[in-house]
C-alpha atoms as a PDB file:
ATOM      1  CA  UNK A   1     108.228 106.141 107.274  1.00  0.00           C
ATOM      2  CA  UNK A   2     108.615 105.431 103.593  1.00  0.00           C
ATOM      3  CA  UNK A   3     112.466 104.349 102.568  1.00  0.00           C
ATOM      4  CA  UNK A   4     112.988 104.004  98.892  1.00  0.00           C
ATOM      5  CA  UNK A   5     115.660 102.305  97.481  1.00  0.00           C
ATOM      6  CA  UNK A   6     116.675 103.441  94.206  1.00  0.00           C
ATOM      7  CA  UNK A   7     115.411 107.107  94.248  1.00  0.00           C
ATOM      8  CA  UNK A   8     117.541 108.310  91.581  1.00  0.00           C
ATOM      9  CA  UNK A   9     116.440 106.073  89.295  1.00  0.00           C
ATOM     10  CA  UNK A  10     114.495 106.241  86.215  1.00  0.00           C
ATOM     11  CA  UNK A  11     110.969 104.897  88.228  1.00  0.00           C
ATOM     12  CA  UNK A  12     111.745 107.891  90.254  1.00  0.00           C
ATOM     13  CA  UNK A  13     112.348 110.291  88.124  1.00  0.00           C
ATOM     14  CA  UNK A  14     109.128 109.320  85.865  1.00  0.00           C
ATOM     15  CA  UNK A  15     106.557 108.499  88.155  1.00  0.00           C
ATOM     16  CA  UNK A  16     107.725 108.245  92.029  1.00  0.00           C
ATOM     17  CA  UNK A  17     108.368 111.974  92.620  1.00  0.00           C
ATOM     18  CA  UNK A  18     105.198 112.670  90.611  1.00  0.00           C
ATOM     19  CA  UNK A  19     102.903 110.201  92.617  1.00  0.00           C
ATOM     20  CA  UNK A  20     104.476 111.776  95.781  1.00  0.00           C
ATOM     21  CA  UNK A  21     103.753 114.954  95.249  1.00  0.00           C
ATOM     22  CA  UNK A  22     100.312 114.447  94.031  1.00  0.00           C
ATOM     23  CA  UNK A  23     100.006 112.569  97.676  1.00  0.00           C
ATOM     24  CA  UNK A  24     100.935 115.799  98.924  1.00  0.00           C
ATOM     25  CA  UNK A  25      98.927 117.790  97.338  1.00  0.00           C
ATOM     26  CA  UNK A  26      95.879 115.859  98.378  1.00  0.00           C
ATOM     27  CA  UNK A  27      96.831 115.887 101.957  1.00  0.00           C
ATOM     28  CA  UNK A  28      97.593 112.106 101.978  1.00  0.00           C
ATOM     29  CA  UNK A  29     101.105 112.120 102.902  1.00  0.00           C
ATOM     30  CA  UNK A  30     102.119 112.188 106.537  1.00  0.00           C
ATOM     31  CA  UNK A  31     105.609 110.762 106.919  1.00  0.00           C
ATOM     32  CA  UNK A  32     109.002 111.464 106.382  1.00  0.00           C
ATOM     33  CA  UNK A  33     110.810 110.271 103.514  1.00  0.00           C
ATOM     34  CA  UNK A  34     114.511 108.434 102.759  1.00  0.00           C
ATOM     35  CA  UNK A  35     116.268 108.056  99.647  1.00  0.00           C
ATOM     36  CA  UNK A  36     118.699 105.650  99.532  1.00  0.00           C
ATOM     37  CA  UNK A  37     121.096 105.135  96.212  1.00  0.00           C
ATOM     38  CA  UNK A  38     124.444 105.344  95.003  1.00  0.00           C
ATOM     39  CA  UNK A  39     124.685 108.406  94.030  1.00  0.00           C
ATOM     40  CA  UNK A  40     127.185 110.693  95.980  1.00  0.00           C
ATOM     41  CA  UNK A  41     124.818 113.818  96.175  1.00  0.00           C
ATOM     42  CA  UNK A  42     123.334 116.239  99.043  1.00  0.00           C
ATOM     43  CA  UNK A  43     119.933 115.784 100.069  1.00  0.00           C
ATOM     44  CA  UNK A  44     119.649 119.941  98.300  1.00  0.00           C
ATOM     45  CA  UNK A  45     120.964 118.148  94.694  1.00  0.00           C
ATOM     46  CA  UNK A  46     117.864 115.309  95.412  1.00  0.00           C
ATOM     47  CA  UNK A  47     115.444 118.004  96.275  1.00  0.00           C
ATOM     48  CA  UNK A  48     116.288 119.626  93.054  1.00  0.00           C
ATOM     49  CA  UNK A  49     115.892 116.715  90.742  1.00  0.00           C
ATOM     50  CA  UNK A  50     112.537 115.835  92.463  1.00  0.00           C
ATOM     51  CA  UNK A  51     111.625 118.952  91.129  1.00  0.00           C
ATOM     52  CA  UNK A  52     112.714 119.134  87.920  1.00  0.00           C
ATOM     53  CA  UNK A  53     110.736 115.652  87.533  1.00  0.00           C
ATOM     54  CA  UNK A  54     107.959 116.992  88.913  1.00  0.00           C
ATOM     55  CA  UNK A  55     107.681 120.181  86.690  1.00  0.00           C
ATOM     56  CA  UNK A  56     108.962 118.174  83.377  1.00  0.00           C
ATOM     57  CA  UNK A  57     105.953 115.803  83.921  1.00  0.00           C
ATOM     58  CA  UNK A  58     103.483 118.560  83.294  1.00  0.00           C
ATOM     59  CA  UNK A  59     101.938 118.243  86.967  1.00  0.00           C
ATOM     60  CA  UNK A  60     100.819 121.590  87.683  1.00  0.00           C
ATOM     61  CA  UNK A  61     103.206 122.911  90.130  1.00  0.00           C
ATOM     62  CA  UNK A  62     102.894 124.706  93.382  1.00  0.00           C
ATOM     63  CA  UNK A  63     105.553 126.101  95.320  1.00  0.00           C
ATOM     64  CA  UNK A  64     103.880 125.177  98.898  1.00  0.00           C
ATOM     65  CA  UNK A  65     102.892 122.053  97.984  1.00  0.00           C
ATOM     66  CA  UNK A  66     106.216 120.893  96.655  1.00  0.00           C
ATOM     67  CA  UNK A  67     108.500 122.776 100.083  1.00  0.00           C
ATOM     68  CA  UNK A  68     106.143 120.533 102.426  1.00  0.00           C
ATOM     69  CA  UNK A  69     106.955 117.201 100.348  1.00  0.00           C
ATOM     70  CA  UNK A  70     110.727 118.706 100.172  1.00  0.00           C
ATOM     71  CA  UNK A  71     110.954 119.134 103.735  1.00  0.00           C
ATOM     72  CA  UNK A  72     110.050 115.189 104.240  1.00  0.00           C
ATOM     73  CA  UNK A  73     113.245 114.229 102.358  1.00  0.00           C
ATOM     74  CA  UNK A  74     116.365 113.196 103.370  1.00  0.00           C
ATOM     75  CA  UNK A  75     118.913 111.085 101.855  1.00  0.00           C
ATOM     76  CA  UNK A  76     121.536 107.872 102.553  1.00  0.00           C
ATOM     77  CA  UNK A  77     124.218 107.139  99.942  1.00  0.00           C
ATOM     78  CA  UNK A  78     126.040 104.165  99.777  1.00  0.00           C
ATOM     79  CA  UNK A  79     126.152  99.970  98.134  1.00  0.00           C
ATOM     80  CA  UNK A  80     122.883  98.087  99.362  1.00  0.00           C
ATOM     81  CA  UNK A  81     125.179  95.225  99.421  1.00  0.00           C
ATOM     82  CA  UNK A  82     127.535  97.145 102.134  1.00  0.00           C
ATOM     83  CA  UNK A  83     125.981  96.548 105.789  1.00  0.00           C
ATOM     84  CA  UNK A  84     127.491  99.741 106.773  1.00  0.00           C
ATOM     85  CA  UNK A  85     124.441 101.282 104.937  1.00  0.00           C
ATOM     86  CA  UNK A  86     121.602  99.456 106.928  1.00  0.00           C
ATOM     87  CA  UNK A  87     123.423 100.686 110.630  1.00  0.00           C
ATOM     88  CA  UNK A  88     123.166 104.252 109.061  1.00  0.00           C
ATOM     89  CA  UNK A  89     119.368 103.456 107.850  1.00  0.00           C
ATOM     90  CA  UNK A  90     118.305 102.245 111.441  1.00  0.00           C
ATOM     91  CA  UNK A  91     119.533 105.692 113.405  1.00  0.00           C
ATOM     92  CA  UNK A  92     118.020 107.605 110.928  1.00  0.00           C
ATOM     93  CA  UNK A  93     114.726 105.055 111.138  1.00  0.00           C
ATOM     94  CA  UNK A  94     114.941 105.356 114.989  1.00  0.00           C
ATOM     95  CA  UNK A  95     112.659 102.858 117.031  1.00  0.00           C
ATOM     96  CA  UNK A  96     108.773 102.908 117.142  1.00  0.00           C
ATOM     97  CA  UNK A  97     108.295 103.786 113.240  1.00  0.00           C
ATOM     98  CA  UNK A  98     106.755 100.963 110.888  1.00  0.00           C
ATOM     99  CA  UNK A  99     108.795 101.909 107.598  1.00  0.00           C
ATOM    100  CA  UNK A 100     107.608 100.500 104.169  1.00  0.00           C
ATOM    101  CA  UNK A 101     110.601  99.975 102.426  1.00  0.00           C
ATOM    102  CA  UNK A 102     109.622 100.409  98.247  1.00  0.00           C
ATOM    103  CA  UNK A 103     112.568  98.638  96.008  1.00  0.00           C
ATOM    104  CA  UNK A 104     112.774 100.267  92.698  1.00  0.00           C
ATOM    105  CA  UNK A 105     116.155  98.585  91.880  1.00  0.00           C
ATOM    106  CA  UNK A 106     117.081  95.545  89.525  1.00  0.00           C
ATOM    107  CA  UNK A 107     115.408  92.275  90.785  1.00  0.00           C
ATOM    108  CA  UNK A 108     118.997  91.043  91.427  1.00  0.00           C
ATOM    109  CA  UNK A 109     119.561  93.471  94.585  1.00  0.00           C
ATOM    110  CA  UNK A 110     116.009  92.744  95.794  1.00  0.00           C
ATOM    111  CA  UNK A 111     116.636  89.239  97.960  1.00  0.00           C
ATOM    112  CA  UNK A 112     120.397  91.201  99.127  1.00  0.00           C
ATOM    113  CA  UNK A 113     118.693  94.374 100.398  1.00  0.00           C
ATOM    114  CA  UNK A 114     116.019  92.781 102.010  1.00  0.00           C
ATOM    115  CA  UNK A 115     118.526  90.498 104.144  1.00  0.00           C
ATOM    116  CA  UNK A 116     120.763  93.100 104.692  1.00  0.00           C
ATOM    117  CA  UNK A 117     117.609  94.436 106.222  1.00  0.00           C
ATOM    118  CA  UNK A 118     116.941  91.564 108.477  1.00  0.00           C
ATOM    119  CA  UNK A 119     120.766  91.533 109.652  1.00  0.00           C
ATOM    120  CA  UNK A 120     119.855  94.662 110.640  1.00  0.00           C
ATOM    121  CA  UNK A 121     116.558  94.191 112.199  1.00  0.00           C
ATOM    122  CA  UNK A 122     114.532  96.536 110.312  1.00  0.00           C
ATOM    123  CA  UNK A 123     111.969  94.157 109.154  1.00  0.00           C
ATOM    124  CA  UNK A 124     110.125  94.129 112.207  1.00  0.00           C
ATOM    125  CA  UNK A 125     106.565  95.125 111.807  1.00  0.00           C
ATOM    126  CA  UNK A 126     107.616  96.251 108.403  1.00  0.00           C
ATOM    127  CA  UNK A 127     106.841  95.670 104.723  1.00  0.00           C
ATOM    128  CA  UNK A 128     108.862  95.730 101.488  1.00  0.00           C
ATOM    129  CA  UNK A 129     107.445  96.923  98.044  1.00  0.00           C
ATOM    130  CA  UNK A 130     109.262  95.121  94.998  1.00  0.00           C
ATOM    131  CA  UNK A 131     108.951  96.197  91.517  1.00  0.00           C
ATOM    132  CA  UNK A 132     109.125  94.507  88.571  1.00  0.00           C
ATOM    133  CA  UNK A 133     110.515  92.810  87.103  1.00  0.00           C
ATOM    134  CA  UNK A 134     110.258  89.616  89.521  1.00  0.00           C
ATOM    135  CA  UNK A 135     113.124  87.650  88.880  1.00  0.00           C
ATOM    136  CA  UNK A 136     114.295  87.020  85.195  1.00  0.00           C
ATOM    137  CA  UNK A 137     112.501  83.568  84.872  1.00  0.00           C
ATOM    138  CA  UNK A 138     110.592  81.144  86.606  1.00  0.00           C
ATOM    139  CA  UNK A 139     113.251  79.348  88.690  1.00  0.00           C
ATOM    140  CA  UNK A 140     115.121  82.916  89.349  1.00  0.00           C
ATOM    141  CA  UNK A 141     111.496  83.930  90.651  1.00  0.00           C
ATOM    142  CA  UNK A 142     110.784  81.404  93.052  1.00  0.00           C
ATOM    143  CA  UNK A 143     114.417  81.416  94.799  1.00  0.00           C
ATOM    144  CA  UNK A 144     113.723  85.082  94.785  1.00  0.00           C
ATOM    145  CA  UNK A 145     110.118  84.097  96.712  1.00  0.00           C
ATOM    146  CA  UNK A 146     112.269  81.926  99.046  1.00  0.00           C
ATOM    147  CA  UNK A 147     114.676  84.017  99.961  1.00  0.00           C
ATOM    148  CA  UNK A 148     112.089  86.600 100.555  1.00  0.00           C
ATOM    149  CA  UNK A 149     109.958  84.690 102.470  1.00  0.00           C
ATOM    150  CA  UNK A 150     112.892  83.523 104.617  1.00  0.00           C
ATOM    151  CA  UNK A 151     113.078  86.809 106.676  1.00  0.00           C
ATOM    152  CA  UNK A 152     109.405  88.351 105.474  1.00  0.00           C
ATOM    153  CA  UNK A 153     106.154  87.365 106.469  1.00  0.00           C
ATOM    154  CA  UNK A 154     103.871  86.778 103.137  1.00  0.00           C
ATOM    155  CA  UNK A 155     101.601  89.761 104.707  1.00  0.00           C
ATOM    156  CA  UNK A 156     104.520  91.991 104.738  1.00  0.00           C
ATOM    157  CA  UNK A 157     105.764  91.627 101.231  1.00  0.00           C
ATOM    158  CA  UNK A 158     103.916  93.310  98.458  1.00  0.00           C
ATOM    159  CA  UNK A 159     104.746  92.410  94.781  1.00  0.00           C
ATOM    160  CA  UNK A 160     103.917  95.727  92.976  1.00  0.00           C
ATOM    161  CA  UNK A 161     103.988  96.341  88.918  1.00  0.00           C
ATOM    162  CA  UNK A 162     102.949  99.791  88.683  1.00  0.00           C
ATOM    163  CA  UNK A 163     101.255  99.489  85.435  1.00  0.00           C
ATOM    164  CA  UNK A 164      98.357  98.593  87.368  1.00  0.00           C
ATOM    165  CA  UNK A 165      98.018 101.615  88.429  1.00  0.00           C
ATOM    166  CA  UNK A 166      97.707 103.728  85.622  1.00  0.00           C
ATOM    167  CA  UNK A 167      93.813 105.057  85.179  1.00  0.00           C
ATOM    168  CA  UNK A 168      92.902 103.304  82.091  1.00  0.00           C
ATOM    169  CA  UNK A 169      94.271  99.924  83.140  1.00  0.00           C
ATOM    170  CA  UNK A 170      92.130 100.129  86.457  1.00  0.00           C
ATOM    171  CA  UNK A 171      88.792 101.304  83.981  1.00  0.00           C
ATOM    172  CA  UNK A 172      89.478  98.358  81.816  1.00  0.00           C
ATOM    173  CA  UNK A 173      87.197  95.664  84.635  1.00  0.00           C
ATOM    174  CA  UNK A 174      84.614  98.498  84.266  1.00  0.00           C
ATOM    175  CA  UNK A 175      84.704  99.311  80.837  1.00  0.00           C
ATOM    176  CA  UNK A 176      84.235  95.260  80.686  1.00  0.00           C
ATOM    177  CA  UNK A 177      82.006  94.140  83.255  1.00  0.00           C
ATOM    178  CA  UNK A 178      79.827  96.967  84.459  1.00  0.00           C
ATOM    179  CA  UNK A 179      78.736  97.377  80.729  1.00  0.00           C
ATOM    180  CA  UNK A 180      75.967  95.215  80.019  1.00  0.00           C
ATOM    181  CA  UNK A 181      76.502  96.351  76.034  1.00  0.00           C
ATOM    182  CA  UNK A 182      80.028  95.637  76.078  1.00  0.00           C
ATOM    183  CA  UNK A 183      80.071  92.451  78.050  1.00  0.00           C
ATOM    184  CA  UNK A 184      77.635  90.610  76.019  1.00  0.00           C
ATOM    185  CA  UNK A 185      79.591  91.189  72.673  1.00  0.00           C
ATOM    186  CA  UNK A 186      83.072  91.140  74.516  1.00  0.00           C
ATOM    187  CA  UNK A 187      83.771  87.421  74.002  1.00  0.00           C
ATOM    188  CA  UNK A 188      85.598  85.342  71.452  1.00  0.00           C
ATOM    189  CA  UNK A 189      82.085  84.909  69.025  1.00  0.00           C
ATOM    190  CA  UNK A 190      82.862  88.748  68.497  1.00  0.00           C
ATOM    191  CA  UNK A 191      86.250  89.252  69.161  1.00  0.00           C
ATOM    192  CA  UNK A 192      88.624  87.846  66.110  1.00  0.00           C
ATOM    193  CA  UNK A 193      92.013  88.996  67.441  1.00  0.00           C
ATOM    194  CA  UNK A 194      93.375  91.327  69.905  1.00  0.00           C
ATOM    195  CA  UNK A 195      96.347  93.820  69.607  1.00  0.00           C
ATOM    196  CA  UNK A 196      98.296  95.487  72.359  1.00  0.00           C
ATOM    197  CA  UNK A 197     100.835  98.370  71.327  1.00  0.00           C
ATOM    198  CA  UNK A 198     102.828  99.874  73.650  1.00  0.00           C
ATOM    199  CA  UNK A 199     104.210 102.908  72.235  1.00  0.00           C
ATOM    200  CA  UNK A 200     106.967 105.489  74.153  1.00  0.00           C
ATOM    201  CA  UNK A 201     108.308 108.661  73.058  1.00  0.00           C
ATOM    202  CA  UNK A 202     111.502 107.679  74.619  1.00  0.00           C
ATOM    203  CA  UNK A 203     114.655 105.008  73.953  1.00  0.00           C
ATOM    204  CA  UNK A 204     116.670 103.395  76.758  1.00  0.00           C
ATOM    205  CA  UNK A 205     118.431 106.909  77.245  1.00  0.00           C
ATOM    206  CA  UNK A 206     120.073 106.721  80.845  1.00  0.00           C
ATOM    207  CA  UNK A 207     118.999 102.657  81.872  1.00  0.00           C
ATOM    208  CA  UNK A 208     121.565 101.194  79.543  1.00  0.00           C
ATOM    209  CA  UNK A 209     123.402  98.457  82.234  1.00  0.00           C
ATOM    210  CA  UNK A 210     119.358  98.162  83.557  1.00  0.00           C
ATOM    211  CA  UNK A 211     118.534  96.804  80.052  1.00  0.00           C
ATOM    212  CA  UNK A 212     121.206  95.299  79.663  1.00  0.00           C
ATOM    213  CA  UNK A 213     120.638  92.847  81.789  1.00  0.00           C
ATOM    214  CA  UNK A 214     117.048  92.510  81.985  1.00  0.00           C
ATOM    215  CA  UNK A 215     115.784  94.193  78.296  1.00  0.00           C
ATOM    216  CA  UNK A 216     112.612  95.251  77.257  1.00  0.00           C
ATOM    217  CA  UNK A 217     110.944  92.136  76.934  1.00  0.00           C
ATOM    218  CA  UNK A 218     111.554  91.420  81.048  1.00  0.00           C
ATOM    219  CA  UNK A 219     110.714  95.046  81.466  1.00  0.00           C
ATOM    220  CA  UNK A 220     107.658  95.237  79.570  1.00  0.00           C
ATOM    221  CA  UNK A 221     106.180  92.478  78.077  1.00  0.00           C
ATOM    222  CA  UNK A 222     106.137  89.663  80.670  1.00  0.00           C
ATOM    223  CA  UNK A 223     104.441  92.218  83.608  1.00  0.00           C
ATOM    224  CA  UNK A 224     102.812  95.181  82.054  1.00  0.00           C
ATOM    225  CA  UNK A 225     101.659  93.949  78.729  1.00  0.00           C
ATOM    226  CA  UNK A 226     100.345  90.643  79.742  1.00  0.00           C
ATOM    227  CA  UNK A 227      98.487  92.173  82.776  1.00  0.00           C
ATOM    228  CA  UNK A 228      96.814  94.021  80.293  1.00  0.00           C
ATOM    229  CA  UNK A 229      96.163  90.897  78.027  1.00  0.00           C
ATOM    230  CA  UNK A 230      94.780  89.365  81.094  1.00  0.00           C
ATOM    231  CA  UNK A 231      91.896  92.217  81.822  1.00  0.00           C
ATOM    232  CA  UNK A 232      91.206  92.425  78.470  1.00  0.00           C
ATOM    233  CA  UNK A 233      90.392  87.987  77.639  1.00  0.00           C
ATOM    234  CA  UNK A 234      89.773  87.248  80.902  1.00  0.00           C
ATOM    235  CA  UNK A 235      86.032  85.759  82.882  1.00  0.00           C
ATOM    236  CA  UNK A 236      84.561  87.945  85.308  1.00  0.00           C
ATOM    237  CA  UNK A 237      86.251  87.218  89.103  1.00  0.00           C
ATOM    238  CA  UNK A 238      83.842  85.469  91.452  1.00  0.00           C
ATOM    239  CA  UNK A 239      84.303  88.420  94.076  1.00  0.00           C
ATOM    240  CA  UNK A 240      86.293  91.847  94.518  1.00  0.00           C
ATOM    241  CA  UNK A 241      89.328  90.640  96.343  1.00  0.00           C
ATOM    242  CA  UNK A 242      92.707  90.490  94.837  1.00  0.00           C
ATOM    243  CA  UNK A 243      93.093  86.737  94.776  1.00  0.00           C
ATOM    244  CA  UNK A 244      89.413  86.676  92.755  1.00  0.00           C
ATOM    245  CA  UNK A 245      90.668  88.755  90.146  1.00  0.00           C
ATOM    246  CA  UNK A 246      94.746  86.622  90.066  1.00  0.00           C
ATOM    247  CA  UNK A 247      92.438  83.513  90.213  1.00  0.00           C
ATOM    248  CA  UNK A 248      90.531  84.608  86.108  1.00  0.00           C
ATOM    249  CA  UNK A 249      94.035  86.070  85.309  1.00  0.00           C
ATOM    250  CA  UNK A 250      95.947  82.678  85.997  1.00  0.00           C
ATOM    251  CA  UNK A 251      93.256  80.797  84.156  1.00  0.00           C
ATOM    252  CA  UNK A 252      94.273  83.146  81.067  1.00  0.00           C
ATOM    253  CA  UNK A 253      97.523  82.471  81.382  1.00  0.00           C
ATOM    254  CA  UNK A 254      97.349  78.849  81.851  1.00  0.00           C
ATOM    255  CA  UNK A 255      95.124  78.450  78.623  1.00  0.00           C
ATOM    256  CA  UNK A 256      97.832  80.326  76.454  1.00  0.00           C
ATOM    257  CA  UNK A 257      99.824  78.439  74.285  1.00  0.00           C
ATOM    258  CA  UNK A 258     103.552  78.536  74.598  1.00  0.00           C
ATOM    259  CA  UNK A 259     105.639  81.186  72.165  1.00  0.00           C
ATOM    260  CA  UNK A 260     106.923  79.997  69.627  1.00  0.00           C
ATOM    261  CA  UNK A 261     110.035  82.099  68.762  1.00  0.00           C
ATOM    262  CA  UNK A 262     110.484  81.432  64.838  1.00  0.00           C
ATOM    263  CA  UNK A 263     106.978  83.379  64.403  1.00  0.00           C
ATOM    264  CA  UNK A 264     108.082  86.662  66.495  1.00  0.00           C
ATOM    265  CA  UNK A 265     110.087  89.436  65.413  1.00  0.00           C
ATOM    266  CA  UNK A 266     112.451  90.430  68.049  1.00  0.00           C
ATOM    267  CA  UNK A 267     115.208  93.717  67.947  1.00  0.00           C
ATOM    268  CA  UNK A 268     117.696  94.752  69.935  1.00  0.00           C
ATOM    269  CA  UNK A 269     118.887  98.317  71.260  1.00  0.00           C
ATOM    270  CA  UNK A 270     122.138  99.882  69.419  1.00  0.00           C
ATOM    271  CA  UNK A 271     124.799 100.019  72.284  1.00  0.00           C
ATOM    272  CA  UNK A 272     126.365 103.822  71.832  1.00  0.00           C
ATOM    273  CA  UNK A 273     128.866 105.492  74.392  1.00  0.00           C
ATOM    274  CA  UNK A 274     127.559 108.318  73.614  1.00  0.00           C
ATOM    275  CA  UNK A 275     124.782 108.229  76.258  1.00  0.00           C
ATOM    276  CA  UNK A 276     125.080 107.640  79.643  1.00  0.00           C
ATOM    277  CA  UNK A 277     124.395 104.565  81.720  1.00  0.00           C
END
C-alpha cells in the first residue's frame, strides 16, 4: 500500500499524479492508494484533480488507463498532528500490508507524522519517503535524523529529492563518465567556470505559507541545484552503489568554500492577497 501525505499539494499536482499514472500505464502499479491532507473533499473531487493534473501535464491520456489508477484511490482528511487521523489510517491499512508512507509536506510535519505513526503502530515492516527539503539547516536536520531514527530503522527511511529523478539529471554520470571524449577534457584544465540556471515558467502561485517559511533558496538551491553541481565537478565513484556516488559528492561539497553573502544577489517574492495560499 502506498499512503501519501500531502496529496493535494503542489508535488502532487506537478509530478505525483503524473508519475502514478505513468506507473499505471506501464503495468507497474499493483496497490491501492491513500491520500491523506487537509483538505475537506470526497475521494470523486481527488479523482478529478488527479486528472486534471494529469491531462494539464501533456501526458497523453487514456481513459482506461487513468479509471484503473482511479479505482486505487481513496482518501483520509484530517491534521497529521491529530491522532484521531492515524486510528482512521490503520482500519483503512488493515493488518498484513507493508505500506510505504511518501511525505510530501513541509519538513516541519515530517518528525510529527512519523511518530504519530509509531503511536499508532504503523511503522512495522514499513518505510517512510521524505522530501525535501530536509530540515531548514544543519542542526534542524540532524534533530530531524534523530527523531526519525528514534521510531525508524535507517533501512526503512528513505531521504528522497526528486530532482534526481528527472532524465537528464540521471544522463549527466553518463554523459560524463561513459564518454571517453568528454571525460578527458571534463576537468578543471578545460573547464573555466560553471553555470547552473534554473528557469520556471511559474511564480509561487498557490505555495505562498510553503515559501514562506522555507523560500526558494531551501526549496531549490540547497537540494536540487547543488545535486546537480555535484554530478557535474565531481571524480568518478569507486563503484555503482549509492554510498559510492554520496562518497565523490561529499568530497565536492567539502572542498567548496563557504558563501559569502555580500557577493550574491538575493530577491524576495512580492506578498499579494490576491492569490491563494
Amino acid at each position: 500500500m502506498l499512503v501519501i501525505f500531502g496529496i493535494t499539494g503542489d508535488l502532487a499536482r506537478k509530478m505525483t499524479f503524473r508519475a502514478l499514472y505513468r506507473l499505471e500505464r506501464r503495468g507497474l502499479l499493483d496497490c491501492p492508494i491513500v491520500g491523506v491532507a487537509s483538505d475537506d473533499i470526497p475521494v470523486d473531487k481527488l479523482v478529478e484533480r488527479a486528472r486534471e493534473a494529469i491531462g494539464q501535464s501533456g501526458e497523453k491520456f487514456d481513459d482506461k488507463v487513468f479509471a484503473r489508477l482511479a479505482s486505487r484511490l481513496s482518501y483520509l482528511s484530517g491534521d497529521v498532528t491529530d491522532s484521531a487521523l492515524y486510528t482512521s489510517l490503520a482500519k483503512q491499512i488493515g493488518s498484513g500490508r507493508r505500506p510505504l508512507y511518501y511525505l510530501e509536506m513541509p519538513p516541519a510535519l515530517f518528525a510529527p507524522i512519523v511518530e504519530n505513526l509509531a503511536a499508532a503502530d504503523l511503522v512495522r515492516g514499513a518505510r517512510v519517503a521524505v522530501e525535501k527539503p530536509f530540515g531548514h539547516d544543519l542542526a534542524s536536520a540532524r534533530e530531524l535524523n534523530s527523531r526519525l531514527r528514534a521510531v525508524l530503522d535507517e533501512e526503512q527511511i528513505l531521504r528522497v529529492d526528486h530532482f534526481l529523478g528527472k532524465q537528464p539529471v540521471v544522463e549527466l554520470q553518463y554523459l560524463r563518465f561513459a564518454n571517453r571524449g568528454l571525460a578527458e577534457l571534463w576537468d578543471s584544465k578545460s573547464i573555466s567556470e560553471i553555470h547552473v540556471t534554473m528557469a520556471e515558467n511559474f511564480g509561487v502561485e498557490d505555495r505562498g505559507s510553503f515559501y514562506d517559511a522555507v523560500g526558494a533558496l531551501r526549496d531549490v538551491v540547497q537540494n536540487h541545484l547543488l545535486q546537480v553541481l555535484a554530478l557535474v565537478t565531481m571524480e568518478p565513484p569507486v563503484g555503482a552503489s549509492a554510498d559510492d556516488l554520496n562518497d565523490k559528492k561529499a568530497e565536492v561539497f567539502r572542498a567548496m568554500p563557504a558563501l559569502e553573502p555580500a557577493r550574491y544577489v538575493r530577491g524576495q517574492y512580492r506578498a499579494t492577497a490576491m492569490l491563494p495560499g
